[in-house]
N, C-alpha and C. Protein backbone atom coordinates (compact mmCIF):
# COMPACT_ATOMS: atom_id res chain seq x y z
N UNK A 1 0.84 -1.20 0.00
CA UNK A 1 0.00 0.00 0.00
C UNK A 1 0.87 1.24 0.00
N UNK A 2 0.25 2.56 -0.68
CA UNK A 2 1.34 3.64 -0.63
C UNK A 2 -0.16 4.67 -0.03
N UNK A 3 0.47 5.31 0.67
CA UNK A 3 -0.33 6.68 0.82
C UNK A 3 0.24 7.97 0.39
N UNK A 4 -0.40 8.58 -0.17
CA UNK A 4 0.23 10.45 -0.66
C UNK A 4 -0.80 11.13 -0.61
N UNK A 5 0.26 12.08 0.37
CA UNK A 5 -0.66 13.43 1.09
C UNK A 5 -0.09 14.51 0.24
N UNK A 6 -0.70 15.31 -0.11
CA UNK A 6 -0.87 16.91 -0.97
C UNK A 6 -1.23 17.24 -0.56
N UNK A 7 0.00 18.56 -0.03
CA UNK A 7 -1.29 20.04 0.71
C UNK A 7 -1.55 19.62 1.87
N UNK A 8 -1.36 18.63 2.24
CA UNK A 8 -2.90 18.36 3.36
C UNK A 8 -2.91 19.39 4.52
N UNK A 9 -3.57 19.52 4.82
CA UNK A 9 -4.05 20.55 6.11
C UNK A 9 -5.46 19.92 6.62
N UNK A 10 -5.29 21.18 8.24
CA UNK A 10 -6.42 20.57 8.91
C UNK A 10 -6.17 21.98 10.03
N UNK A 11 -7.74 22.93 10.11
CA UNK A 11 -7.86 23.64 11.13
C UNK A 11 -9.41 23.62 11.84
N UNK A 12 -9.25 24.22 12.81
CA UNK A 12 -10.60 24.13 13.42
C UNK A 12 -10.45 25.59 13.99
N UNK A 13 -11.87 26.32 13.31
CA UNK A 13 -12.50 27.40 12.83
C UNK A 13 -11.06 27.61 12.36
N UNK A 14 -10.51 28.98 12.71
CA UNK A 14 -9.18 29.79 12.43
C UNK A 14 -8.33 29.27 12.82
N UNK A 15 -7.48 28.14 13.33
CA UNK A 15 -6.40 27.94 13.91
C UNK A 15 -6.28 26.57 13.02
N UNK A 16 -4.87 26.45 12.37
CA UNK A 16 -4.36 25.94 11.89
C UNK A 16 -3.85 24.83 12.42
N UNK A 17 -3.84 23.43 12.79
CA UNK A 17 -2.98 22.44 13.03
C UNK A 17 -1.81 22.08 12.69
N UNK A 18 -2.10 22.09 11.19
CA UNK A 18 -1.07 21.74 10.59
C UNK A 18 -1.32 22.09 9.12
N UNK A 19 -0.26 22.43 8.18
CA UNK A 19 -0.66 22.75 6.71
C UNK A 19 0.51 22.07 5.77
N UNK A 20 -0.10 22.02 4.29
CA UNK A 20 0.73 21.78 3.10
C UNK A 20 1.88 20.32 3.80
N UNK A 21 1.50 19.27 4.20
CA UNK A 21 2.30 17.78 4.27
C UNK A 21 2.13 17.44 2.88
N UNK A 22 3.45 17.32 2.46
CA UNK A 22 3.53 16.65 1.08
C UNK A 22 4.28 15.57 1.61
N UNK A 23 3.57 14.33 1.83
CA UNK A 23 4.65 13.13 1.96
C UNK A 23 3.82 12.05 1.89
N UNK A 24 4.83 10.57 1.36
CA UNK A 24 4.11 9.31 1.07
C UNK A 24 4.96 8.40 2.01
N UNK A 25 3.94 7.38 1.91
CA UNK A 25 4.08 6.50 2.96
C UNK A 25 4.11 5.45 2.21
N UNK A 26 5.16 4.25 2.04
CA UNK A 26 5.01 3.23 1.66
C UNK A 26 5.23 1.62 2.18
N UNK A 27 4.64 0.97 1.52
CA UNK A 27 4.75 0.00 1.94
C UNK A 27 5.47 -0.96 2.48
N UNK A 28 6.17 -1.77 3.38
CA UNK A 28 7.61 -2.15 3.52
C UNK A 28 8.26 -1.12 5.19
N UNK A 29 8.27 -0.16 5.03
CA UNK A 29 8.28 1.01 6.25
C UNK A 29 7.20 0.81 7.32
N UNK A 30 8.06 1.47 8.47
CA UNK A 30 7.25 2.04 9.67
C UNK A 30 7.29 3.33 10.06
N UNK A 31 6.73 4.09 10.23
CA UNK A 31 7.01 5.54 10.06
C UNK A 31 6.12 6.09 11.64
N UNK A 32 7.35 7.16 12.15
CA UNK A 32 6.94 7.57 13.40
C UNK A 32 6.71 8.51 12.79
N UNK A 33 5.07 9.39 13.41
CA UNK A 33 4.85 10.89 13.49
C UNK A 33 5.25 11.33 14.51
N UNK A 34 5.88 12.29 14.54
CA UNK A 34 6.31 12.85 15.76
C UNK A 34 6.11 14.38 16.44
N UNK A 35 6.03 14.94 17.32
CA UNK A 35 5.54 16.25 17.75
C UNK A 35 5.07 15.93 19.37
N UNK A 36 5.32 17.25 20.25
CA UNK A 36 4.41 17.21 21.29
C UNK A 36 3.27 16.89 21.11
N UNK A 37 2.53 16.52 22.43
CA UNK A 37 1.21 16.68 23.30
C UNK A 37 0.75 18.41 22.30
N UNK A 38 -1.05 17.48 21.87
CA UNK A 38 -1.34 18.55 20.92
C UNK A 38 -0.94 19.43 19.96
N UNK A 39 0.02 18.59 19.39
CA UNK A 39 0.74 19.03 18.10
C UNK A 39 0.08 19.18 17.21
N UNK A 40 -1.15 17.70 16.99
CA UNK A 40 -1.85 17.21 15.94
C UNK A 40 -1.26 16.19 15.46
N UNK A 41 -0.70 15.29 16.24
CA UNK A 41 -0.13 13.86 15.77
C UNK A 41 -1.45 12.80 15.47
N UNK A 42 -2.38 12.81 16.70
CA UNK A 42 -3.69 11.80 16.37
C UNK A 42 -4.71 12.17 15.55
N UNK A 43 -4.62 13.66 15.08
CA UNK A 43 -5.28 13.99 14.08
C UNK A 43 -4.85 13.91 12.52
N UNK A 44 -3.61 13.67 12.71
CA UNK A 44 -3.13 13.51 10.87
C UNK A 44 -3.72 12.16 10.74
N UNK A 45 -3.56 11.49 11.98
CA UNK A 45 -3.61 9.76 12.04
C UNK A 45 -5.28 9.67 11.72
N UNK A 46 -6.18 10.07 11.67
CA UNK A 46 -7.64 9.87 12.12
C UNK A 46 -7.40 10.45 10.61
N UNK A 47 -6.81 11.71 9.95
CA UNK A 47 -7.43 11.63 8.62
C UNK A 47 -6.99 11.10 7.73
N UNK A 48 -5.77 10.10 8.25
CA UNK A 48 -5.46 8.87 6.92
C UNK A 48 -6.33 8.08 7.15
N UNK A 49 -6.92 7.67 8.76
CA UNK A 49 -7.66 6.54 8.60
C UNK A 49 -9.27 6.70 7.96
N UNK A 50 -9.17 8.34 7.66
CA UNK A 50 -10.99 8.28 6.86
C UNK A 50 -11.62 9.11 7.74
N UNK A 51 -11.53 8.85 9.44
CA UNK A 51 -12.45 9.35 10.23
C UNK A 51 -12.56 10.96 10.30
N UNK A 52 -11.58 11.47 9.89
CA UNK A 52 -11.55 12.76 10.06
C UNK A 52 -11.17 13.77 8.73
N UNK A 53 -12.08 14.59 7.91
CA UNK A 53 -11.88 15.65 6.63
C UNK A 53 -10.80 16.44 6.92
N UNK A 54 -9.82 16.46 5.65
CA UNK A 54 -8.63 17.35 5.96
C UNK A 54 -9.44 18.82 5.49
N UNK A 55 -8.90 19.82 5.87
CA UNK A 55 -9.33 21.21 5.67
C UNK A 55 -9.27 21.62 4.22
N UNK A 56 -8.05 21.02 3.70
CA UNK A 56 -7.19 21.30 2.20
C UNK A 56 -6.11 20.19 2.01
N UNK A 57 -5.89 20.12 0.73
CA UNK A 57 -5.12 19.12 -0.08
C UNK A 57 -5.85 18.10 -0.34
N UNK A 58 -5.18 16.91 -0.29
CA UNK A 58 -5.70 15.35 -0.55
C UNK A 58 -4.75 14.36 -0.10
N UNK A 59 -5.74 13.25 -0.08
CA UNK A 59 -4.67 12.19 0.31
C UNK A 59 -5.06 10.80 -0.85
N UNK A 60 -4.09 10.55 -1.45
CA UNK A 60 -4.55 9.13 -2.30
C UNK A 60 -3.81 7.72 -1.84
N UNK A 61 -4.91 6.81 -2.15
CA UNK A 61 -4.45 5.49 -1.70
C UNK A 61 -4.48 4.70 -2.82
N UNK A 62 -3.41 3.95 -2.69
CA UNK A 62 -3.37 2.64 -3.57
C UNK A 62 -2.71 1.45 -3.28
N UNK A 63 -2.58 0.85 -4.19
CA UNK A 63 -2.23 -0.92 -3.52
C UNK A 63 -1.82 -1.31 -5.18
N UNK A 64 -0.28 -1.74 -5.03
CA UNK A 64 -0.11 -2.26 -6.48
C UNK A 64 0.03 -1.38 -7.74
N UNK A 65 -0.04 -0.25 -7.21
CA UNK A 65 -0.15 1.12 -8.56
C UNK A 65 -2.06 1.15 -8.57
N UNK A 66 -2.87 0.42 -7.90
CA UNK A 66 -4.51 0.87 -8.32
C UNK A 66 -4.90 1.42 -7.19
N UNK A 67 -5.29 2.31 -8.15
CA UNK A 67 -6.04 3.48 -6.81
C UNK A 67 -7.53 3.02 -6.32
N UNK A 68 -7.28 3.32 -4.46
CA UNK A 68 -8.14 3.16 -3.78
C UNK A 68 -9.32 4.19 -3.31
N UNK A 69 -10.35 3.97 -3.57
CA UNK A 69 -11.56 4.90 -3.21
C UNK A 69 -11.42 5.36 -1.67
N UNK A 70 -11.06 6.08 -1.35
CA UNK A 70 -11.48 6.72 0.30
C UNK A 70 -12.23 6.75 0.90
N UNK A 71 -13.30 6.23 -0.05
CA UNK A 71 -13.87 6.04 1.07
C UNK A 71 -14.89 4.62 1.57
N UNK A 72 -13.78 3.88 1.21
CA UNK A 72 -14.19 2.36 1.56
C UNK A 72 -12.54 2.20 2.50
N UNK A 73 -11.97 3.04 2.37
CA UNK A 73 -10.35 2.67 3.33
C UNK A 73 -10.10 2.47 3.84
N UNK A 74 -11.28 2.35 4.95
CA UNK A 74 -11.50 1.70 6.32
C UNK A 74 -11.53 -0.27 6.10
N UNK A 75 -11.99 -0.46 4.65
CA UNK A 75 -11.68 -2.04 4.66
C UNK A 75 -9.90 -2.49 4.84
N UNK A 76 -9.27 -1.83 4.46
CA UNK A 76 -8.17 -1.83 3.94
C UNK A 76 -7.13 -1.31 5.58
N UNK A 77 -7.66 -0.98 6.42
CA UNK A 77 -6.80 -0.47 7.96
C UNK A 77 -7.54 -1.40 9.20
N UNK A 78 -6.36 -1.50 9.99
CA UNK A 78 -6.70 -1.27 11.26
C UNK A 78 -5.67 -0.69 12.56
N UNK A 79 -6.91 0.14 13.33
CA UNK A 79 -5.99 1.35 14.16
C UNK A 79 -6.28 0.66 15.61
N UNK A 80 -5.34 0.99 16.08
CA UNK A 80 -5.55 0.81 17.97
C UNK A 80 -5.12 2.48 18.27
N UNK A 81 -6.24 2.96 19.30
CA UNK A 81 -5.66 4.13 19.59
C UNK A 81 -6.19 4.77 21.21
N UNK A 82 -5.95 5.77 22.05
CA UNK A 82 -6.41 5.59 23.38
C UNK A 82 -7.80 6.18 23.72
N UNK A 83 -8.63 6.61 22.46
CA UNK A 83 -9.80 7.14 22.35
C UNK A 83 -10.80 6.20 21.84
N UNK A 84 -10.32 5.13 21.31
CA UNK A 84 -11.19 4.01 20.55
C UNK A 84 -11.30 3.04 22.14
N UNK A 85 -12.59 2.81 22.11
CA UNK A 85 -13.47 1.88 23.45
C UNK A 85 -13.91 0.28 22.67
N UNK A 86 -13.59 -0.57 23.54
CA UNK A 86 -13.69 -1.83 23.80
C UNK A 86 -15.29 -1.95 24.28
N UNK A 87 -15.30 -3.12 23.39
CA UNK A 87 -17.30 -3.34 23.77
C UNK A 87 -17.08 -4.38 25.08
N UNK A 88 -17.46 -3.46 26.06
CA UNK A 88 -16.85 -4.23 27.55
C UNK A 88 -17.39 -5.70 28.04
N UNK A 89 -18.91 -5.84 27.57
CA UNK A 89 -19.68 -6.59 27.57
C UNK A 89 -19.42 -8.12 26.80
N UNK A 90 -18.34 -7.99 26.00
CA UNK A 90 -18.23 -9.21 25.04
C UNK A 90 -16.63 -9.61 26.30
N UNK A 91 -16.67 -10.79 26.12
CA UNK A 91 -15.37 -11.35 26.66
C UNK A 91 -14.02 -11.18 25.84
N UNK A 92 -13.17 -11.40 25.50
CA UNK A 92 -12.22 -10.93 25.00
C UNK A 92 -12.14 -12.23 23.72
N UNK A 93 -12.57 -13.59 24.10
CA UNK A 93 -13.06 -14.82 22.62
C UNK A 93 -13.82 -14.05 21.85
N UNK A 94 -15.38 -12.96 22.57
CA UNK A 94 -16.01 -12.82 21.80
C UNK A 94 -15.96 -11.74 21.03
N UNK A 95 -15.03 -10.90 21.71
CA UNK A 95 -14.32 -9.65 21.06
C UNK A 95 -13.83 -9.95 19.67
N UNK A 96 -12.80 -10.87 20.17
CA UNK A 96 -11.63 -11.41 18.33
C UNK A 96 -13.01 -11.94 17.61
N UNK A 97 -14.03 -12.84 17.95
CA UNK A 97 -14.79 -13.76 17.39
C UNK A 97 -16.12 -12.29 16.19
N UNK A 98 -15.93 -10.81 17.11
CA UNK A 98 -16.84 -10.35 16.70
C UNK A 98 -16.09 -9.71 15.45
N UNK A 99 -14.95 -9.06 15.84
CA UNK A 99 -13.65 -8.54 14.64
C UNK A 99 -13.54 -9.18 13.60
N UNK A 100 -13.59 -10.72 13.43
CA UNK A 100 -13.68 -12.06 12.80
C UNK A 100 -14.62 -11.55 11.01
N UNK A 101 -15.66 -11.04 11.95
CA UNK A 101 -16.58 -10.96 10.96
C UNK A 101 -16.21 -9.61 9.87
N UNK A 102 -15.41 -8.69 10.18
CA UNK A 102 -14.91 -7.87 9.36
C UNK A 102 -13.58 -7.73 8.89
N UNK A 103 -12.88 -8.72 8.97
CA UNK A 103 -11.32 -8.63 9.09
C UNK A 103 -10.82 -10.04 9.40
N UNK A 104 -10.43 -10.74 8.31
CA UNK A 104 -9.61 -12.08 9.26
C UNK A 104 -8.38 -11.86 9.98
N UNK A 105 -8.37 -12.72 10.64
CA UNK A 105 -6.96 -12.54 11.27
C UNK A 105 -5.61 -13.14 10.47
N UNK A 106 -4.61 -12.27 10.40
CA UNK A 106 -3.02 -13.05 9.91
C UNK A 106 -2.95 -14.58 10.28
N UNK A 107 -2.78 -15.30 9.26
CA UNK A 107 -2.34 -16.75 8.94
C UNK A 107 -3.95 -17.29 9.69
N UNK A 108 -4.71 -16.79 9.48
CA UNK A 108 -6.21 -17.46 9.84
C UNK A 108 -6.19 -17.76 11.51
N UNK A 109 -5.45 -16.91 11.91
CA UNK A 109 -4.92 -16.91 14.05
C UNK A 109 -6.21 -16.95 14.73
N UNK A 110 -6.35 -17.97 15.18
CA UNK A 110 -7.72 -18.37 16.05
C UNK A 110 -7.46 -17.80 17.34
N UNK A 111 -8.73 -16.95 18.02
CA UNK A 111 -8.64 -16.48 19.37
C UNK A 111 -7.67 -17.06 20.34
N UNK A 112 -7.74 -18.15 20.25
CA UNK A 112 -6.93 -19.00 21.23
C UNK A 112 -5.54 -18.71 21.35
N UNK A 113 -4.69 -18.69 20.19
CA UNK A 113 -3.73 -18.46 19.86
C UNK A 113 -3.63 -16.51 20.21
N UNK A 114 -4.39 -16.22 19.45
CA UNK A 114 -3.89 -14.43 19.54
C UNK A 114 -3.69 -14.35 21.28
N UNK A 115 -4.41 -14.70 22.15
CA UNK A 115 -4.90 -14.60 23.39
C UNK A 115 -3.53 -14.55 23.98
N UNK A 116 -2.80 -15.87 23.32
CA UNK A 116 -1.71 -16.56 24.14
C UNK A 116 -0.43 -16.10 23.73
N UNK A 117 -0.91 -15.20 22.85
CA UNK A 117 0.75 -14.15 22.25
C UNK A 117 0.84 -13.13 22.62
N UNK A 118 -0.40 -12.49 23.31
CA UNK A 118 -0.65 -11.15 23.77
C UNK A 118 -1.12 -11.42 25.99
N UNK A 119 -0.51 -12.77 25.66
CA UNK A 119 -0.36 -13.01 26.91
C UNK A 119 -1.28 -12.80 27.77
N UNK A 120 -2.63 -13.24 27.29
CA UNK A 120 -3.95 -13.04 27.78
C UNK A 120 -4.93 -14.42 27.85
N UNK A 121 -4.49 -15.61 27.86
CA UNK A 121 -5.07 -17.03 27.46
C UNK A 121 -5.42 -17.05 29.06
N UNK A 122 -5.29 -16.56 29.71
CA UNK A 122 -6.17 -16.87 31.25
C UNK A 122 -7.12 -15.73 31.44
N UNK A 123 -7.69 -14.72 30.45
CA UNK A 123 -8.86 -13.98 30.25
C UNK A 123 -9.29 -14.38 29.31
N UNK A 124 -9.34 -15.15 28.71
CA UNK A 124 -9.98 -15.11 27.37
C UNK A 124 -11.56 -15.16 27.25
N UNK A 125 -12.27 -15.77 28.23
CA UNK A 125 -12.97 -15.82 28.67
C UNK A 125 -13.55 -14.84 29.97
N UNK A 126 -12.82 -13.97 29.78
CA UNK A 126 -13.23 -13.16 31.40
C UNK A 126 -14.27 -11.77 30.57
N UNK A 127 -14.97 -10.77 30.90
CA UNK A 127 -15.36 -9.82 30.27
C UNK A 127 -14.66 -8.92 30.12
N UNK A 128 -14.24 -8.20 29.26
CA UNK A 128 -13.27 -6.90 29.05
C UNK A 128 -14.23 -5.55 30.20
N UNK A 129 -14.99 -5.41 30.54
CA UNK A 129 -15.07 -4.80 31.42
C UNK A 129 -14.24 -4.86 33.19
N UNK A 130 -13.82 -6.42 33.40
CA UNK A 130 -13.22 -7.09 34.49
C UNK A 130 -11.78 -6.94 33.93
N UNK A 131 -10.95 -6.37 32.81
CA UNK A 131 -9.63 -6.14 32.63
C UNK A 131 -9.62 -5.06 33.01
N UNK A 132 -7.84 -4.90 33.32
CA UNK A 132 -7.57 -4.10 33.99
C UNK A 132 -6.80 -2.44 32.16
N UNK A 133 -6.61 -2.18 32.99
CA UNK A 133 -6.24 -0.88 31.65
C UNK A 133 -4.98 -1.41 30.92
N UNK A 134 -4.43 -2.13 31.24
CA UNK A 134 -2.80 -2.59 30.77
C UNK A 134 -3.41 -3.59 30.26
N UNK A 135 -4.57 -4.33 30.37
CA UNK A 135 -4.97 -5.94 29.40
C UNK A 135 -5.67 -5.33 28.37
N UNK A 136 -6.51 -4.01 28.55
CA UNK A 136 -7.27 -3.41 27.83
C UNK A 136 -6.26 -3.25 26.34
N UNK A 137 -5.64 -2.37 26.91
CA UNK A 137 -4.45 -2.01 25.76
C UNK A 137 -3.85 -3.24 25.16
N UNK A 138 -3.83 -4.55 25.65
CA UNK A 138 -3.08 -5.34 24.69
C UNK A 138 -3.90 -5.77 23.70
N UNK A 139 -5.46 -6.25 24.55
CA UNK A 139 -6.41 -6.28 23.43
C UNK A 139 -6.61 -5.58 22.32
N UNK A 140 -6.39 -4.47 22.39
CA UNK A 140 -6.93 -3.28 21.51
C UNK A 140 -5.73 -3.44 20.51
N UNK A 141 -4.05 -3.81 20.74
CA UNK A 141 -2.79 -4.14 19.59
C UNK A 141 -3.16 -5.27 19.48
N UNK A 142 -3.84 -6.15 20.09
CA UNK A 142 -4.73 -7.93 19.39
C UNK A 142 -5.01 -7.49 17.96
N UNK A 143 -6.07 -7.06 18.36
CA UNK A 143 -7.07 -6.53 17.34
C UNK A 143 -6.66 -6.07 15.92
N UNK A 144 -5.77 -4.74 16.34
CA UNK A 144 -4.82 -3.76 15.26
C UNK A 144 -4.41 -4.52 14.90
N UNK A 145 -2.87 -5.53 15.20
CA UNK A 145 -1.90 -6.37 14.71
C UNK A 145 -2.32 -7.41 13.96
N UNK A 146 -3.41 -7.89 14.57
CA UNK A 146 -3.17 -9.71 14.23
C UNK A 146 -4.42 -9.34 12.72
N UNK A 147 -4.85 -8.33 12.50
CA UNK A 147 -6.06 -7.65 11.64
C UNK A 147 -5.05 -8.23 9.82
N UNK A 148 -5.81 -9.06 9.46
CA UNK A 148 -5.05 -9.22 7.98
C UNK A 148 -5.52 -7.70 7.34
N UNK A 149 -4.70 -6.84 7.50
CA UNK A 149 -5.05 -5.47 6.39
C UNK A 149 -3.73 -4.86 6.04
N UNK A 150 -3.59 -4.07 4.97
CA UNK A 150 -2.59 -3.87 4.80
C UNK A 150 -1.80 -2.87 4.84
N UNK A 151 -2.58 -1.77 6.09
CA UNK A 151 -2.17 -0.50 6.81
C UNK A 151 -2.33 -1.12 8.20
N UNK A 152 -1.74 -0.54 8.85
CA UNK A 152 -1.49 -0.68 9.94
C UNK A 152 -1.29 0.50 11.15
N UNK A 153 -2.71 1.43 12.06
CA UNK A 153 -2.40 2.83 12.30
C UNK A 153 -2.12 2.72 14.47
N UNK A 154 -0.92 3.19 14.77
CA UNK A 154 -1.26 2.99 16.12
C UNK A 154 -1.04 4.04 16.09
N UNK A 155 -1.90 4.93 17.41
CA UNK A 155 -1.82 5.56 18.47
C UNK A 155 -1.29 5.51 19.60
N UNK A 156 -0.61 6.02 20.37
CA UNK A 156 0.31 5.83 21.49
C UNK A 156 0.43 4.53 21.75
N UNK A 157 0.97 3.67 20.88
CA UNK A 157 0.87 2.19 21.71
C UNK A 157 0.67 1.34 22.92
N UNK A 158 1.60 2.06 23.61
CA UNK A 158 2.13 1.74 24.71
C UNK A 158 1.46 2.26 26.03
N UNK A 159 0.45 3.06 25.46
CA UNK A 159 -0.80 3.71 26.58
C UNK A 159 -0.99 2.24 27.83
N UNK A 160 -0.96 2.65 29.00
CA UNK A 160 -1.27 2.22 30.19
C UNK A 160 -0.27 0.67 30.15
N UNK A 161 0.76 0.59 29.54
CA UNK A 161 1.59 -0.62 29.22
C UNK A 161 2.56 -0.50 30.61
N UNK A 162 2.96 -1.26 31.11
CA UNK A 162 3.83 -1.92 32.06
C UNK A 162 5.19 -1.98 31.09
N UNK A 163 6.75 -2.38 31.69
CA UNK A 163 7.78 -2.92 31.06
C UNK A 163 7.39 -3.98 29.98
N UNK A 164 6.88 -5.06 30.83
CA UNK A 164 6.81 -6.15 30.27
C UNK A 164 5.75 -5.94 28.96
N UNK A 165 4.58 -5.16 29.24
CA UNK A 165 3.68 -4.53 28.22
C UNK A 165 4.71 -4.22 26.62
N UNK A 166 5.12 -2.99 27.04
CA UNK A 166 5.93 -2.63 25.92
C UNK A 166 7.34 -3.32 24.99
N UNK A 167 7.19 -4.09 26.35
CA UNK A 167 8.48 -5.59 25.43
C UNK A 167 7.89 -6.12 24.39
N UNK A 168 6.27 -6.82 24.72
CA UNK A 168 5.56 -7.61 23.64
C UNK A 168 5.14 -6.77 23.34
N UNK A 169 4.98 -5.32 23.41
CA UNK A 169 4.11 -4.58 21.77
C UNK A 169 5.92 -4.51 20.55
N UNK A 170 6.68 -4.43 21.37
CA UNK A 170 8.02 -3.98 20.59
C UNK A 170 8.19 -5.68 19.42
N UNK A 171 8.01 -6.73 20.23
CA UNK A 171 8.08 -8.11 19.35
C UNK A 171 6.72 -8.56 18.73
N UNK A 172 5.83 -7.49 19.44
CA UNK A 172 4.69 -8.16 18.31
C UNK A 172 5.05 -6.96 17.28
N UNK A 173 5.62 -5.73 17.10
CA UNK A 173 5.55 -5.23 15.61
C UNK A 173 6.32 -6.04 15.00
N UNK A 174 7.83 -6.07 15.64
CA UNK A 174 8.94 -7.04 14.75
C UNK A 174 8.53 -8.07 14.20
N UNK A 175 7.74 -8.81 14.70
CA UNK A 175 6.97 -10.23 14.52
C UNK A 175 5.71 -10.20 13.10
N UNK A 176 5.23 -9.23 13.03
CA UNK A 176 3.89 -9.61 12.64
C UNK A 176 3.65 -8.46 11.95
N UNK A 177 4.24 -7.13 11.36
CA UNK A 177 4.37 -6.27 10.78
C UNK A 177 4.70 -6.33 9.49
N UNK A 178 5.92 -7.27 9.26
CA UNK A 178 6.52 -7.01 8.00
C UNK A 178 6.10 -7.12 6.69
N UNK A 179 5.19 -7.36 6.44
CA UNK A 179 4.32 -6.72 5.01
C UNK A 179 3.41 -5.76 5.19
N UNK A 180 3.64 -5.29 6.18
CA UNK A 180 2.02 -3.77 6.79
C UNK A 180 2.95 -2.94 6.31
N UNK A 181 1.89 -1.90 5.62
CA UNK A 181 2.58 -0.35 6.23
C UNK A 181 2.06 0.22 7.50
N UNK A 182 3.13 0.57 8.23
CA UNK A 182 2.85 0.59 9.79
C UNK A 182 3.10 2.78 9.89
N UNK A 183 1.88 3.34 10.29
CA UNK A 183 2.56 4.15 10.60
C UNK A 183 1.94 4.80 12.33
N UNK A 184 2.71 5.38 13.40
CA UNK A 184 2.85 5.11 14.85
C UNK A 184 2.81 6.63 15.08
N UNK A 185 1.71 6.89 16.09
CA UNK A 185 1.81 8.61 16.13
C UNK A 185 2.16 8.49 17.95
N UNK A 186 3.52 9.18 18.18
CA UNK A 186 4.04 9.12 19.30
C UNK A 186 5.24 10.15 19.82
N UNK A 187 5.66 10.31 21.33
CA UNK A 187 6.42 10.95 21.41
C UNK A 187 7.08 10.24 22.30
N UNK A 188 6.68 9.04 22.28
CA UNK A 188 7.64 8.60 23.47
C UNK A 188 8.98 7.28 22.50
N UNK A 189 10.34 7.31 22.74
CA UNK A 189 11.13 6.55 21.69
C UNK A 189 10.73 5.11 21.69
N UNK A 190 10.29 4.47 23.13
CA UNK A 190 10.09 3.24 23.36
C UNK A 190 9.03 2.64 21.91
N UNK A 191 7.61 3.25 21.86
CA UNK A 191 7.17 3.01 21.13
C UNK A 191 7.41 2.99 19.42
N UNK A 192 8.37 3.93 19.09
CA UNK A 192 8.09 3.70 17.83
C UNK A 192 9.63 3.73 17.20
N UNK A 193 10.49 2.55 18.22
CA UNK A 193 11.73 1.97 18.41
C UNK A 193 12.05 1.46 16.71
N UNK A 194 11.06 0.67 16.68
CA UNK A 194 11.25 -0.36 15.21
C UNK A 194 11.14 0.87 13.83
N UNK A 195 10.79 2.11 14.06
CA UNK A 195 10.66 2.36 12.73
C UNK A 195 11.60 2.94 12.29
N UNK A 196 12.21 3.22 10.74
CA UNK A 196 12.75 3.67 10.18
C UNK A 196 12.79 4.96 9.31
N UNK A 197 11.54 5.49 9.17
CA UNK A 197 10.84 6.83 8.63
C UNK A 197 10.29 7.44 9.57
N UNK A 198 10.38 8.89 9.40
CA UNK A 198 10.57 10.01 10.48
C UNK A 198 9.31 11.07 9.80
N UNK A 199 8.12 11.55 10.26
CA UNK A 199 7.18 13.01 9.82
C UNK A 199 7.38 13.71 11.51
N UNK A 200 7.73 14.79 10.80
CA UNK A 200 7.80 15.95 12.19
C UNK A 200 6.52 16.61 11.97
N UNK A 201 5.60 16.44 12.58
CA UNK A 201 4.64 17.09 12.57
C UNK A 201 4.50 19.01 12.75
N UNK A 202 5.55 19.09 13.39
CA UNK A 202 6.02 20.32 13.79
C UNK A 202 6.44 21.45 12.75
N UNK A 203 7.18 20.39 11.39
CA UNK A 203 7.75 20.99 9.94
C UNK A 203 6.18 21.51 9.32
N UNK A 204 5.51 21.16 10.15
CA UNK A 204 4.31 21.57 8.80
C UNK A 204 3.22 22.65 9.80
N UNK A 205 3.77 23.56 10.69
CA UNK A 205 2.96 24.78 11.39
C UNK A 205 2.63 25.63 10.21
């Protein structure tokens, strides 16, 4: 998959976020956005993923040299981020089992298995309302990672993560990334350790 942004911008009423990002994202890469707290790092991220209208420019998608409609692009991603909520009520089987239905999982990974890589096979069965905020978050990179699509969008990864947390988000990208385009909106280095492409969010005031 390649993404290219033109122009892009994004303000709310008069105040500018950010303007004119001319840059592509390709496939093969992991790419950190980078900038302070309210820079507009989770907002560039929300308008590659569709959810959010840029002010000005464009953004085009494709796969293979064929261009992708924008607005089906949401088949084509999946994001973990610290504003997106867990349906608390489903157990964490019935969570993957409900995702199932819109997204297979990489190498056809049965709940059982994802559970037990994300080091969660003794909840699997418990309700995601009864996890604690650090199981919450692994579920939610379950979900993102193990998602057969061929973007790949995190948000602070590592939100409410422990040591040991951020060890297995660091080996599940190494692991299970390498045909995604991965791109990671963060300021902290731990998280977005593995990538190799750099957007300063900051270059584009």
């Amino acid at each position: 998959m390649t993404i290219s942004l033109e122009n892009t911008g994004k303000r709310y009423n008069y105040e500018w976020i950010f303007r004119k990002i001319n840059f592509t994202f390709e496939k093969g890469n992991r790419y950190a956005v980078l900038g302070p707290n309210g820079s507009g790092k989770s907002t560039l991220l929300q308008i590659i993923a569709g959810s959010l209208a840029a002010s000005e420019g464009k953004i085009n998608y494709s796969i293979s040299g064929n261009i992708l409609n924008s607005d089906y692009i949401f088949r084509y991603l999946s994001l973990s981020a610290p504003y997106l909520e867990l349906i608390e009520e489903y157990t964490f089987a019935e969570l993957l089992g409900f995702q199932r239905y819109f997204k297979p999982f990489l190498n056809n990974l049965q709940a059982e298995s994802i559970a037990k890589i994300v080091q969660l096979e003794n909840a699997l069965h418990k309700q995601i309302r009864f996890f604690s905020s650090g199981m919450k978050q692994r579920a939610k990179l379950a979900q993102a990672i193990f998602a057969d699509a061929p973007l790949l969008l995190l948000d602070e990864p590592c939100t409410n993560l422990d040591e040991a947390g951020c060890q297995l988000y660091q080996e599940l990208i190494t692991q299970y990334t390498t045909n995604k385009l991965v791109i990671i909106s963060s300021n902290d280095p731990q998280e977005y350790e593995a990538c190799n492409r750099y957007l300063h969010i900051t270059d584009y005031k």
